[in-house]
Protein backbone atom coordinates (compact mmCIF):
# COMPACT_ATOMS: atom_id res chain seq x y z
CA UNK A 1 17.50 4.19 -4.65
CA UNK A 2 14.77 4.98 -1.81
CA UNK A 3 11.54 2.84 -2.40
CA UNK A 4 8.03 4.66 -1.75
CA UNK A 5 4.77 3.43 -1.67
CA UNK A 6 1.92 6.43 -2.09
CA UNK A 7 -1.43 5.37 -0.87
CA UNK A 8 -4.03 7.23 -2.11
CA UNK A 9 -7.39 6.87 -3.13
CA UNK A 10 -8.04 10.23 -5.33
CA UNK A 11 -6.62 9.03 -8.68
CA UNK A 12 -5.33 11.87 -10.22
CA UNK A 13 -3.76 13.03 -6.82
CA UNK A 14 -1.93 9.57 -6.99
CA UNK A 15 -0.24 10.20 -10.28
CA UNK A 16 0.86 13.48 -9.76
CA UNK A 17 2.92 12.39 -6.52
CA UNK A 18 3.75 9.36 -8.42
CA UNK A 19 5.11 11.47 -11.37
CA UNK A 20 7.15 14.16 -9.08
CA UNK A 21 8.75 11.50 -7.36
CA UNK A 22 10.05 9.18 -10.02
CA UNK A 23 11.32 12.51 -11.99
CA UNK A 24 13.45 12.52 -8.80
CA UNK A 25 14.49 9.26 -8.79
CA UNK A 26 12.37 7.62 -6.57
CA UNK A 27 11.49 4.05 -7.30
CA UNK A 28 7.50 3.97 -7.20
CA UNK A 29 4.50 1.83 -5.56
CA UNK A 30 1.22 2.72 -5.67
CA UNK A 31 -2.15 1.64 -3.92
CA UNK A 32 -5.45 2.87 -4.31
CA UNK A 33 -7.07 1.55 -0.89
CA UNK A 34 -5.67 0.83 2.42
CA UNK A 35 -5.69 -3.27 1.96
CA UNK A 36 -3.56 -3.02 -0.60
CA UNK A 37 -1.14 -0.46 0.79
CA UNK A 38 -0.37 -2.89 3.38
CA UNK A 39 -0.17 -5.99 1.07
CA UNK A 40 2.47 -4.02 -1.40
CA UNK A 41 4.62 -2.82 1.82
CA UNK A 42 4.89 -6.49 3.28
CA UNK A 43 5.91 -7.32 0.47
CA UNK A 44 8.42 -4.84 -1.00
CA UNK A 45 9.58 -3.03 2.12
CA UNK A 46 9.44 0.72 1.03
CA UNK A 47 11.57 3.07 2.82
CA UNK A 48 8.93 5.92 2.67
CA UNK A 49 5.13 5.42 2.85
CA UNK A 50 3.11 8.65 1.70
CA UNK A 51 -0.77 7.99 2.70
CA UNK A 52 -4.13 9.62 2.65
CA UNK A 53 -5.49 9.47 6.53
CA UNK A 54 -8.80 8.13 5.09
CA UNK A 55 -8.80 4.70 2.48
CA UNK A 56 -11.33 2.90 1.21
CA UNK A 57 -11.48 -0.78 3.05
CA UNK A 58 -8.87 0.10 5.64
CA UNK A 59 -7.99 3.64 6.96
């Protein structure tokens, strides 16, 4: 099963990729700012990263 973290700040945005992906299969990390986008990929090692250009505390 593919691992993907989405990083996005807009909550409702989140959730809906969040949803369409795990009704495909994927297994699901989310972050809501850049810090801890990069805290949840050290430490699970997602295959896919889906990000917002622009995060709060680190772009």
């Amino acid at each position: 099963m593919l691992r993907v973290l989405v990083a996005e700040d807009d909550l409702h945005l989140r959730k809906l990729i969040t949803k369409f992906l795990e009704m495909h299969h994927f297994e699901v990390s989310e972050a809501s700012n850049g810090q801890l986008a990069i805290q949840l990929f050290q430490e699970y090692h997602h295959d896919v990263v889906i990000t917002d250009i622009m995060m709060p505390f680190l772009d």
